[in-house]
PDB file of N, CA and C in Angstrom:
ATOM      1  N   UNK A   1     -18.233  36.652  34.328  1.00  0.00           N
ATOM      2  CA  UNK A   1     -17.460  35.840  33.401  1.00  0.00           C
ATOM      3  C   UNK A   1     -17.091  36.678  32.190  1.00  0.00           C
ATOM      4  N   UNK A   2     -15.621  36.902  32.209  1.00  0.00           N
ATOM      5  CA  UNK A   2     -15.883  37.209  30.837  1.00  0.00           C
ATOM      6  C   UNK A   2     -15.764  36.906  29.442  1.00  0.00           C
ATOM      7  N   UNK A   3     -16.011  38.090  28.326  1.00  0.00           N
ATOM      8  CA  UNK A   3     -16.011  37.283  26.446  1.00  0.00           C
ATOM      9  C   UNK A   3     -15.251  35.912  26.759  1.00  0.00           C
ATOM     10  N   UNK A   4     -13.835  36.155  27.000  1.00  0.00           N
ATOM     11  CA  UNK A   4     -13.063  34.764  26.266  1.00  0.00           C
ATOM     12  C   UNK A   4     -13.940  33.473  26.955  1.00  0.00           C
ATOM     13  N   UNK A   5     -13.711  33.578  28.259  1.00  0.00           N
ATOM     14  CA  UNK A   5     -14.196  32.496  28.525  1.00  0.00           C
ATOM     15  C   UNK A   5     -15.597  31.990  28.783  1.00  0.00           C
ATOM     16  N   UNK A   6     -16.160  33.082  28.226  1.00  0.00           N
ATOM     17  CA  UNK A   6     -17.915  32.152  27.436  1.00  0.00           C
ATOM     18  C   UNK A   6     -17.466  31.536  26.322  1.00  0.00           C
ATOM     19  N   UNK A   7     -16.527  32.097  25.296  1.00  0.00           N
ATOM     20  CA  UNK A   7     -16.847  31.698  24.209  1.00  0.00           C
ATOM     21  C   UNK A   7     -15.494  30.237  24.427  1.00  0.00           C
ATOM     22  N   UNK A   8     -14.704  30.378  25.237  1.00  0.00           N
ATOM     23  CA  UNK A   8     -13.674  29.387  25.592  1.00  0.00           C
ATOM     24  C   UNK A   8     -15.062  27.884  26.049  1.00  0.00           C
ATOM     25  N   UNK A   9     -15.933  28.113  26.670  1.00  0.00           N
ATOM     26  CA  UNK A   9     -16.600  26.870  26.974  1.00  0.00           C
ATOM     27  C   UNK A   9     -17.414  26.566  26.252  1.00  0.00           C
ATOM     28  N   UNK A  10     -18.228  27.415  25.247  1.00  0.00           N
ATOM     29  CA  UNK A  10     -18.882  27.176  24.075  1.00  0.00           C
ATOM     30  C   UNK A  10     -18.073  26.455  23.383  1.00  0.00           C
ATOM     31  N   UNK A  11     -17.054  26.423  22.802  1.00  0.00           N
ATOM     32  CA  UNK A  11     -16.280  25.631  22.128  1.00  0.00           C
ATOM     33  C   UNK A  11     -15.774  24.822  22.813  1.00  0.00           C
ATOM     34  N   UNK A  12     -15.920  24.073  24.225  1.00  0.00           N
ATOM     35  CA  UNK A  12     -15.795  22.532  24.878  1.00  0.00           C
ATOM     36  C   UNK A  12     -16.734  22.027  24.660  1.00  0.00           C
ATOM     37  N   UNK A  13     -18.152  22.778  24.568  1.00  0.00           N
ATOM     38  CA  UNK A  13     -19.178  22.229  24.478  1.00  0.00           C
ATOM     39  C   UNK A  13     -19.425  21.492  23.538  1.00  0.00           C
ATOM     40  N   UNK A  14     -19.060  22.331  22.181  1.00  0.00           N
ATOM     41  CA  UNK A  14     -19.166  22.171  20.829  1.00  0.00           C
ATOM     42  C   UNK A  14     -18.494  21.013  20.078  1.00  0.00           C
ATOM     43  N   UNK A  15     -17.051  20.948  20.767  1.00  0.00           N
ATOM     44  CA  UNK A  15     -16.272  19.846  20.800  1.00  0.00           C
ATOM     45  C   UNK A  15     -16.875  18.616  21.652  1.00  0.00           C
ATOM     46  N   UNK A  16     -17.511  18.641  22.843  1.00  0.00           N
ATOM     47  CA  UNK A  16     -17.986  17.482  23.542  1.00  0.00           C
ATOM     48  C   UNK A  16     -19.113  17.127  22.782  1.00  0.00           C
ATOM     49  N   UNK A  17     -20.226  17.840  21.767  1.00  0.00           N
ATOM     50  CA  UNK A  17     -20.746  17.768  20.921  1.00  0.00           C
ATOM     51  C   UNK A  17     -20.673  16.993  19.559  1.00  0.00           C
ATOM     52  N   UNK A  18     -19.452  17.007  19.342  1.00  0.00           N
ATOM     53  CA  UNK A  18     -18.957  16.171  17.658  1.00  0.00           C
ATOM     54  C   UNK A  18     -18.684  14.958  18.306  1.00  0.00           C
ATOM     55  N   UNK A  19     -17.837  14.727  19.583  1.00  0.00           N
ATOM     56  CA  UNK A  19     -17.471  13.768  19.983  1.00  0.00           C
ATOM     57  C   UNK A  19     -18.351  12.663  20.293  1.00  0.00           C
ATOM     58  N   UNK A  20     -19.789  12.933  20.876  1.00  0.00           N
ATOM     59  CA  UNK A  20     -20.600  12.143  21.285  1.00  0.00           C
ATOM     60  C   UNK A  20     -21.348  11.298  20.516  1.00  0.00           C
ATOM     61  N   UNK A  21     -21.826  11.828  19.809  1.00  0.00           N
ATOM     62  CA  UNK A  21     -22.413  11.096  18.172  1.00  0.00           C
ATOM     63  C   UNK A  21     -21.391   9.886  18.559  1.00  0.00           C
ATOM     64  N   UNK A  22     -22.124   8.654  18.103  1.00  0.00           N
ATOM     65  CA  UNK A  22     -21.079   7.464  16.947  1.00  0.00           C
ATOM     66  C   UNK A  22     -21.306   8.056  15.495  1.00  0.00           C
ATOM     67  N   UNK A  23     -19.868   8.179  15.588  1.00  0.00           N
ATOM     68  CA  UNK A  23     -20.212   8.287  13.783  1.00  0.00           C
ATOM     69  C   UNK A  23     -20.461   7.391  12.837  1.00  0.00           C
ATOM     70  N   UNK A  24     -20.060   5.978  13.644  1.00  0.00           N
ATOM     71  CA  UNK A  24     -20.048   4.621  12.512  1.00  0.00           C
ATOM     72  C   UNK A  24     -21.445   4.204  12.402  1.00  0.00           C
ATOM     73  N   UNK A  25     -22.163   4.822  12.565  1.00  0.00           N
ATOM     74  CA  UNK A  25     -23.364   4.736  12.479  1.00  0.00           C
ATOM     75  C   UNK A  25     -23.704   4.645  11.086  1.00  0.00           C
ATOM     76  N   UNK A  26     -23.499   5.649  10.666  1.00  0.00           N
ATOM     77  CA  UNK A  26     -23.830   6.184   9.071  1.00  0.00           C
ATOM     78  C   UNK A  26     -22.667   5.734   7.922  1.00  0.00           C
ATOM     79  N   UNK A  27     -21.926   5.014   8.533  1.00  0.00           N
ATOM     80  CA  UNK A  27     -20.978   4.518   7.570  1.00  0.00           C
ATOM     81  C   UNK A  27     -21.133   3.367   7.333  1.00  0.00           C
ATOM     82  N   UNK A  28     -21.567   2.322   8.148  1.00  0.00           N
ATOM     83  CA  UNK A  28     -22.013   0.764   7.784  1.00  0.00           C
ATOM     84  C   UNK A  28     -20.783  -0.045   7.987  1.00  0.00           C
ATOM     85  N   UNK A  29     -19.796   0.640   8.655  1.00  0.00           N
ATOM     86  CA  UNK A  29     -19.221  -0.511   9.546  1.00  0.00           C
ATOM     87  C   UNK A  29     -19.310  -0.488  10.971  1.00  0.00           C
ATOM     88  N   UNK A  30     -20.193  -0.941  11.510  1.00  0.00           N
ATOM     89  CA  UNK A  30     -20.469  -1.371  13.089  1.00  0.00           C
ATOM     90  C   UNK A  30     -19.163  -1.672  13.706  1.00  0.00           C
ATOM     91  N   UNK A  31     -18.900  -1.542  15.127  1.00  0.00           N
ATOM     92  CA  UNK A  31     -17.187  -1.723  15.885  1.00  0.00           C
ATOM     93  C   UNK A  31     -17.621  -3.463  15.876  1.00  0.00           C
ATOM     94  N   UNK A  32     -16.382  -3.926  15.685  1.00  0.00           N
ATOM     95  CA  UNK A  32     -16.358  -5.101  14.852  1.00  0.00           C
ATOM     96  C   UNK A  32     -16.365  -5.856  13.726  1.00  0.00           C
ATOM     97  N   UNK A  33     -16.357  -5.165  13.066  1.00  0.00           N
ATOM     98  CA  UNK A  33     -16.583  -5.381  11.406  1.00  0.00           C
ATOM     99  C   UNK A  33     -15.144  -6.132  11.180  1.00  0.00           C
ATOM    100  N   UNK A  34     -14.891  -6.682  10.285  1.00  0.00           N
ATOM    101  CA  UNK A  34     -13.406  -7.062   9.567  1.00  0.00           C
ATOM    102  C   UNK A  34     -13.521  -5.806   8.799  1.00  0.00           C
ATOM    103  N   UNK A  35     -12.411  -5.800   8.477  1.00  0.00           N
ATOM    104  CA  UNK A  35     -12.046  -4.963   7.292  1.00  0.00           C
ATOM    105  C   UNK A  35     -10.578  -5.224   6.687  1.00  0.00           C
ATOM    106  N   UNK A  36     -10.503  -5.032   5.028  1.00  0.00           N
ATOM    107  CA  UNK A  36      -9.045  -4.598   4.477  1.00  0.00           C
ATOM    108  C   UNK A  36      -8.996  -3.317   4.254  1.00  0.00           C
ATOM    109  N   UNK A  37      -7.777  -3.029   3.991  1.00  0.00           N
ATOM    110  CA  UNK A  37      -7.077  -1.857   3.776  1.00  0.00           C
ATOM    111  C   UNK A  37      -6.902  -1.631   1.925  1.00  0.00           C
ATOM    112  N   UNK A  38      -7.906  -0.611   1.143  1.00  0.00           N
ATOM    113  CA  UNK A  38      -7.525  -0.938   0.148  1.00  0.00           C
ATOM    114  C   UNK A  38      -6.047  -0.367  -0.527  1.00  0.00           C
ATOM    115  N   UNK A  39      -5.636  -0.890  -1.769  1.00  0.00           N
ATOM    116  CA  UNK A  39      -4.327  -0.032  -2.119  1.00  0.00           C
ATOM    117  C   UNK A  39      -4.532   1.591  -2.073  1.00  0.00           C
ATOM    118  N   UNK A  40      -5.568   2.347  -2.038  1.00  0.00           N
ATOM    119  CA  UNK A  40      -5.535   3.329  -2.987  1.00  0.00           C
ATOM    120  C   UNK A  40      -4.938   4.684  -1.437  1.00  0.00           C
ATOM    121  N   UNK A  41      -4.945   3.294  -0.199  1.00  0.00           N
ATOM    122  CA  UNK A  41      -4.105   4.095   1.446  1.00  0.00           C
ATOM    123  C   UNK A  41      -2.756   4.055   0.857  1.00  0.00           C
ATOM    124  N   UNK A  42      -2.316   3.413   0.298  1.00  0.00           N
ATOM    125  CA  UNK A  42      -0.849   3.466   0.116  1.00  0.00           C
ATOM    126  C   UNK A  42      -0.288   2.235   0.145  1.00  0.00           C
ATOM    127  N   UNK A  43       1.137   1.970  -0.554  1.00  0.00           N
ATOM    128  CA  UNK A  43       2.005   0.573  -0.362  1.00  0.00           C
ATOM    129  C   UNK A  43       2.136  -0.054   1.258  1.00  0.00           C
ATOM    130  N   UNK A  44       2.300   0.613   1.832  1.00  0.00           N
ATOM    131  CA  UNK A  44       2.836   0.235   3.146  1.00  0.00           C
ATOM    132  C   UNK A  44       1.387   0.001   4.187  1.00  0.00           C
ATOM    133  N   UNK A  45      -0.162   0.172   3.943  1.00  0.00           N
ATOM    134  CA  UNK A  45      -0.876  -0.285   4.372  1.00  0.00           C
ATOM    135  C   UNK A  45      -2.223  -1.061   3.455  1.00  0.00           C
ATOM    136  N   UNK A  46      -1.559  -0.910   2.013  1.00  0.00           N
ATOM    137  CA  UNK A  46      -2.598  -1.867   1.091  1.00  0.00           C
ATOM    138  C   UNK A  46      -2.733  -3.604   1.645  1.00  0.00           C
ATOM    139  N   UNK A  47      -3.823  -3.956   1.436  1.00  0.00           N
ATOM    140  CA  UNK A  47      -3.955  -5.288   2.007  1.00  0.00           C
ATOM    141  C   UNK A  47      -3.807  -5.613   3.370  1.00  0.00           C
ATOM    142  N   UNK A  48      -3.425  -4.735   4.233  1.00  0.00           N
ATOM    143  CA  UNK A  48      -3.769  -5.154   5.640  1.00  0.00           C
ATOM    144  C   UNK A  48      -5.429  -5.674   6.199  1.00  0.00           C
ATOM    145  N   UNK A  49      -5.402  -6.268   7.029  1.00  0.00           N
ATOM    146  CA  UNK A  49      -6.341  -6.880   7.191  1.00  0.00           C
ATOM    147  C   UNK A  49      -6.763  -6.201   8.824  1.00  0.00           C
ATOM    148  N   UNK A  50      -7.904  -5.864   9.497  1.00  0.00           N
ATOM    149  CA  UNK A  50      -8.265  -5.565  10.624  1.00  0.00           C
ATOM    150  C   UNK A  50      -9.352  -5.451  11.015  1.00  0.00           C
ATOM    151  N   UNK A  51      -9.621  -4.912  12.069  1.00  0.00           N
ATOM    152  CA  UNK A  51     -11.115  -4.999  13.312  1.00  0.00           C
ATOM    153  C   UNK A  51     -11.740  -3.617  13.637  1.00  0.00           C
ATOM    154  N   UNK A  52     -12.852  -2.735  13.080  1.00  0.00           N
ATOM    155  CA  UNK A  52     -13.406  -1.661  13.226  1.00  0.00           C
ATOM    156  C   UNK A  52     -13.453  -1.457  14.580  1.00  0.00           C
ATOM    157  N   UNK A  53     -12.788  -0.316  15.654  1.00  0.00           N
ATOM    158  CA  UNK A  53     -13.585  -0.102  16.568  1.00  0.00           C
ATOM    159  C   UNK A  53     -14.462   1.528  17.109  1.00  0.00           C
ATOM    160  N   UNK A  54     -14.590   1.905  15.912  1.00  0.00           N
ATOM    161  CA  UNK A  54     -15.514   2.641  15.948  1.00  0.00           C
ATOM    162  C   UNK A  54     -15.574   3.800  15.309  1.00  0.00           C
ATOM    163  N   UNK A  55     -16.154   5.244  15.327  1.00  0.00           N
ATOM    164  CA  UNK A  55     -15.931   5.748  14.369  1.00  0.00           C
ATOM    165  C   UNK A  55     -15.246   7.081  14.635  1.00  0.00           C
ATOM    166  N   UNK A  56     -14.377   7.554  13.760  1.00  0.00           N
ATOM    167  CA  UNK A  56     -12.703   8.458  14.036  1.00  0.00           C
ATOM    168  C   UNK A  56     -13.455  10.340  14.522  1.00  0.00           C
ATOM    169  N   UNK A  57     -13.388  10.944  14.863  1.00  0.00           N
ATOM    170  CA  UNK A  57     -13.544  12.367  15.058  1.00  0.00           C
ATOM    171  C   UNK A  57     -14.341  12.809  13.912  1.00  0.00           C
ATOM    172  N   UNK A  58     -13.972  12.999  12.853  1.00  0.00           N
ATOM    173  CA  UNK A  58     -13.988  13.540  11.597  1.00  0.00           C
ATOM    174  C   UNK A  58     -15.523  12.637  11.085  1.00  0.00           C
ATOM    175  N   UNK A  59     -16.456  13.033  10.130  1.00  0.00           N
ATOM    176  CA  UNK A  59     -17.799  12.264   9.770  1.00  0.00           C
ATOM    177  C   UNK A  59     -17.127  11.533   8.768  1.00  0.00           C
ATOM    178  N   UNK A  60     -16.270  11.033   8.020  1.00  0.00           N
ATOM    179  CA  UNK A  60     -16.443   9.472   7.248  1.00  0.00           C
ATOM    180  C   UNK A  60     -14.738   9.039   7.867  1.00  0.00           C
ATOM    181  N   UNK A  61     -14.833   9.265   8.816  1.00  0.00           N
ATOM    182  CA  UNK A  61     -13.326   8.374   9.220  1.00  0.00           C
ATOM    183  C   UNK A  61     -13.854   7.269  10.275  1.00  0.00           C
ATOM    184  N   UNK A  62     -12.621   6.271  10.143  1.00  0.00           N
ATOM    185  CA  UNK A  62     -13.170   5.183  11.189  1.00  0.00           C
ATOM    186  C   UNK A  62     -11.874   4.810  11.543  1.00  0.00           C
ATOM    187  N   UNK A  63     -12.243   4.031  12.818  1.00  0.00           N
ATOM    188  CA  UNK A  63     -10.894   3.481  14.208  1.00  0.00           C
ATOM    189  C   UNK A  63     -10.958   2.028  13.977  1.00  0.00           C
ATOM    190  N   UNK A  64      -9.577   1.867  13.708  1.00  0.00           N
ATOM    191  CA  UNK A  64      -9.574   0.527  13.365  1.00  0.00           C
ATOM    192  C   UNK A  64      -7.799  -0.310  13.894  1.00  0.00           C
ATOM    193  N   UNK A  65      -7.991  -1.143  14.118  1.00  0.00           N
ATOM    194  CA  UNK A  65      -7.432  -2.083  14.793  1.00  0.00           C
ATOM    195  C   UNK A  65      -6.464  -2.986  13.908  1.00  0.00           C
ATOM    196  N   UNK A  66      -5.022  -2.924  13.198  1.00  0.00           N
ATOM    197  CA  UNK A  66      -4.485  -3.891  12.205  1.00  0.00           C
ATOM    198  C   UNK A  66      -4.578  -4.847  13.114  1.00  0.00           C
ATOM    199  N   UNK A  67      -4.216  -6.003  12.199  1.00  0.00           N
ATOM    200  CA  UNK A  67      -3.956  -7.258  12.699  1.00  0.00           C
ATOM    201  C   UNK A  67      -2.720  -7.426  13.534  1.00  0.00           C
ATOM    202  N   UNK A  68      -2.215  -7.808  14.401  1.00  0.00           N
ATOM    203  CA  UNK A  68      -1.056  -8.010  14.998  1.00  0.00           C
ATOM    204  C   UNK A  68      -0.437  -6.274  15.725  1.00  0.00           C
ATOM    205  N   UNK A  69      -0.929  -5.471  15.546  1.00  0.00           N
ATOM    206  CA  UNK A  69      -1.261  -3.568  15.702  1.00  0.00           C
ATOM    207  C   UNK A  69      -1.492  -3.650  17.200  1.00  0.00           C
ATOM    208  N   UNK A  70      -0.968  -2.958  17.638  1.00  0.00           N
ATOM    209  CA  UNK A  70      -1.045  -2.993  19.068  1.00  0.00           C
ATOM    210  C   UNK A  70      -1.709  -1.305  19.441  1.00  0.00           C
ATOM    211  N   UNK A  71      -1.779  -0.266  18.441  1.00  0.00           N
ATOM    212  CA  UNK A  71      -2.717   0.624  18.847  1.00  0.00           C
ATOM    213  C   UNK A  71      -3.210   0.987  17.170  1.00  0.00           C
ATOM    214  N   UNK A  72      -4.651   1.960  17.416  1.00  0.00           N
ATOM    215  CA  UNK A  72      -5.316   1.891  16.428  1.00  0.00           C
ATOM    216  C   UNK A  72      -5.131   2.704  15.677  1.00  0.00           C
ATOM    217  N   UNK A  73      -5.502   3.005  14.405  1.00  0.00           N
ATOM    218  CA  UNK A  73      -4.855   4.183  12.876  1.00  0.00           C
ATOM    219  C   UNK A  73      -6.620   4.549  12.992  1.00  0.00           C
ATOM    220  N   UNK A  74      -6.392   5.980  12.094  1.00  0.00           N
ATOM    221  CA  UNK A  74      -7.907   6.220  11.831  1.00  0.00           C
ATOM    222  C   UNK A  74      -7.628   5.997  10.122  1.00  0.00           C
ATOM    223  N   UNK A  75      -8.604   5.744   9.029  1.00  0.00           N
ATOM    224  CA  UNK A  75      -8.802   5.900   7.707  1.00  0.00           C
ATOM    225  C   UNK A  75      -9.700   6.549   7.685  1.00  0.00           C
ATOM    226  N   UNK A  76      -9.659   7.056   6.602  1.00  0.00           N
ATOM    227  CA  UNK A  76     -11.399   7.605   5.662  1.00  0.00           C
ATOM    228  C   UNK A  76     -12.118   5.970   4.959  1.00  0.00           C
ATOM    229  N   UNK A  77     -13.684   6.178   5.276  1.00  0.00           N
ATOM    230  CA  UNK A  77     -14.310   4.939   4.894  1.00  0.00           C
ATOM    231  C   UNK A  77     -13.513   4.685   3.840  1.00  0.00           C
ATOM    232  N   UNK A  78     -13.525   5.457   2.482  1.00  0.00           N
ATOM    233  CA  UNK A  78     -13.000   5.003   1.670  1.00  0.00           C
ATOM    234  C   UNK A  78     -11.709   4.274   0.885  1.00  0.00           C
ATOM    235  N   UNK A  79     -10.794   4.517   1.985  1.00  0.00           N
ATOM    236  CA  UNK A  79      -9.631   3.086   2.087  1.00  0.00           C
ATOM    237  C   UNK A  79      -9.996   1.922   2.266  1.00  0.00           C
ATOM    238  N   UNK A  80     -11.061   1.673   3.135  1.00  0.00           N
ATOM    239  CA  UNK A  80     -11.223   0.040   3.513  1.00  0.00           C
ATOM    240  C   UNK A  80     -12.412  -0.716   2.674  1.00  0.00           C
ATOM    241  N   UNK A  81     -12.798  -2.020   2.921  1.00  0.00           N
ATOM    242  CA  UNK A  81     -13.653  -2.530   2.648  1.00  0.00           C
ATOM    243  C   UNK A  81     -14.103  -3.505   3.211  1.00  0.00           C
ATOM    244  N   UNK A  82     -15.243  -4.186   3.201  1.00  0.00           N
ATOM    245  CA  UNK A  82     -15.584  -4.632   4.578  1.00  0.00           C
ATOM    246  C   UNK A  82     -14.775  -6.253   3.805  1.00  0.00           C
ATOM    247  N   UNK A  83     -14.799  -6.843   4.901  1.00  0.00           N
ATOM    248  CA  UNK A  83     -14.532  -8.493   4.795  1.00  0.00           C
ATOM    249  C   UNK A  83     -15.529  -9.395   5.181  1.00  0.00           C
ATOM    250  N   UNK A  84     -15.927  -9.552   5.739  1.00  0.00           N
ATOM    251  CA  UNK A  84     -17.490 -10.046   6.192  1.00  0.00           C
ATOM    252  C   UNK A  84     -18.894 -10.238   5.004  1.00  0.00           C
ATOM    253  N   UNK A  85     -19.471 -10.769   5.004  1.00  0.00           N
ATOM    254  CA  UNK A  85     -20.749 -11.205   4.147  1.00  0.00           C
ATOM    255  C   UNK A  85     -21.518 -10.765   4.685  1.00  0.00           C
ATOM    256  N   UNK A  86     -21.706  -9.984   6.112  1.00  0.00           N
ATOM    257  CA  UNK A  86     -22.828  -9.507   6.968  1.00  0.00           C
ATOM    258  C   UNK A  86     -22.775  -8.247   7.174  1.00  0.00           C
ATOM    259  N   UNK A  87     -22.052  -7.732   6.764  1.00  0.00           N
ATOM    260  CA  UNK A  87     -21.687  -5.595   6.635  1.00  0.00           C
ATOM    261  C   UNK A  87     -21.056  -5.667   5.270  1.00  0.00           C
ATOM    262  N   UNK A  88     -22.796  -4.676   4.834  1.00  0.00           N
ATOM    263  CA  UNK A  88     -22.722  -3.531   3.509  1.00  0.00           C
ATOM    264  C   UNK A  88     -22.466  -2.226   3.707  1.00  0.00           C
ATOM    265  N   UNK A  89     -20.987  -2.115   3.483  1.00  0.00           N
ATOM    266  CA  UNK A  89     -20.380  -0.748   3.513  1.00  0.00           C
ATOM    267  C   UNK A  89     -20.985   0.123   3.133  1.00  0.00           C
ATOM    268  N   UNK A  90     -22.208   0.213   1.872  1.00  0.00           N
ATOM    269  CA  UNK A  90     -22.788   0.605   1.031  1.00  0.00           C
ATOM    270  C   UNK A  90     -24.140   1.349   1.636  1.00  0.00           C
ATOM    271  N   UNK A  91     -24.794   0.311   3.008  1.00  0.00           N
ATOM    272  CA  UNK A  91     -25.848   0.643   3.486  1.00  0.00           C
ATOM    273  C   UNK A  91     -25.901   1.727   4.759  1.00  0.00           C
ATOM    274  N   UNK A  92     -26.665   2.717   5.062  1.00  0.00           N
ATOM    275  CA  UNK A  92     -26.578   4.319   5.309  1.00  0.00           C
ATOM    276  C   UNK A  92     -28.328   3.364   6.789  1.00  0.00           C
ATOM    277  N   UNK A  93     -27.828   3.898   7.910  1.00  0.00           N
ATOM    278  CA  UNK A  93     -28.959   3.820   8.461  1.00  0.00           C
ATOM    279  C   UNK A  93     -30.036   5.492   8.821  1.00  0.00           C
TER     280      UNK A  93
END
């Protein structure tokens, strides 16, 4: 085998590696959560309203579902906020 392609499958590995984790783990919105969209995403997605489904590639991004959205956007936690009385965005497991 050679260099390139050791180091070509080390880096599938590495990548199948980030991927596997849930990341929404550590962010405190569980897939399902409500969520809004706060202003500070921009005019054109402030106040949207939607459904967590899980957590985005990247460690504080998350997959989420608009309302009436027929495929999903990723944010950084820090656009949204939860809607629910039962998820503290705040709490880290």
């Amino acid at each position: 085998m050679t260099s390139a392609a050791i180091a070509a499958s080390k880096s599938i590995s590495f990548a199948e590696k980030a991927m596997a984790g849930p990341a929404y783990t550590n962010l405190g919105f569980p897939p399902g959560s409500r969520v809004q969209v706060k202003p500070e995403a921009g005019a054109r997605l402030a106040g949207k309203t939607g459904r967590v489904i899980g957590g985005g590639f990247y460690p504080k991004s998350l997959r989420l579902v608009l309302d009436g959205a027929k495929v999903p956007i990723t944010l950084h936690v820090n656009y949204v906020a939860a809607i629910d009385d039962d998820v503290d965005p705040m709490k880290s497991d």
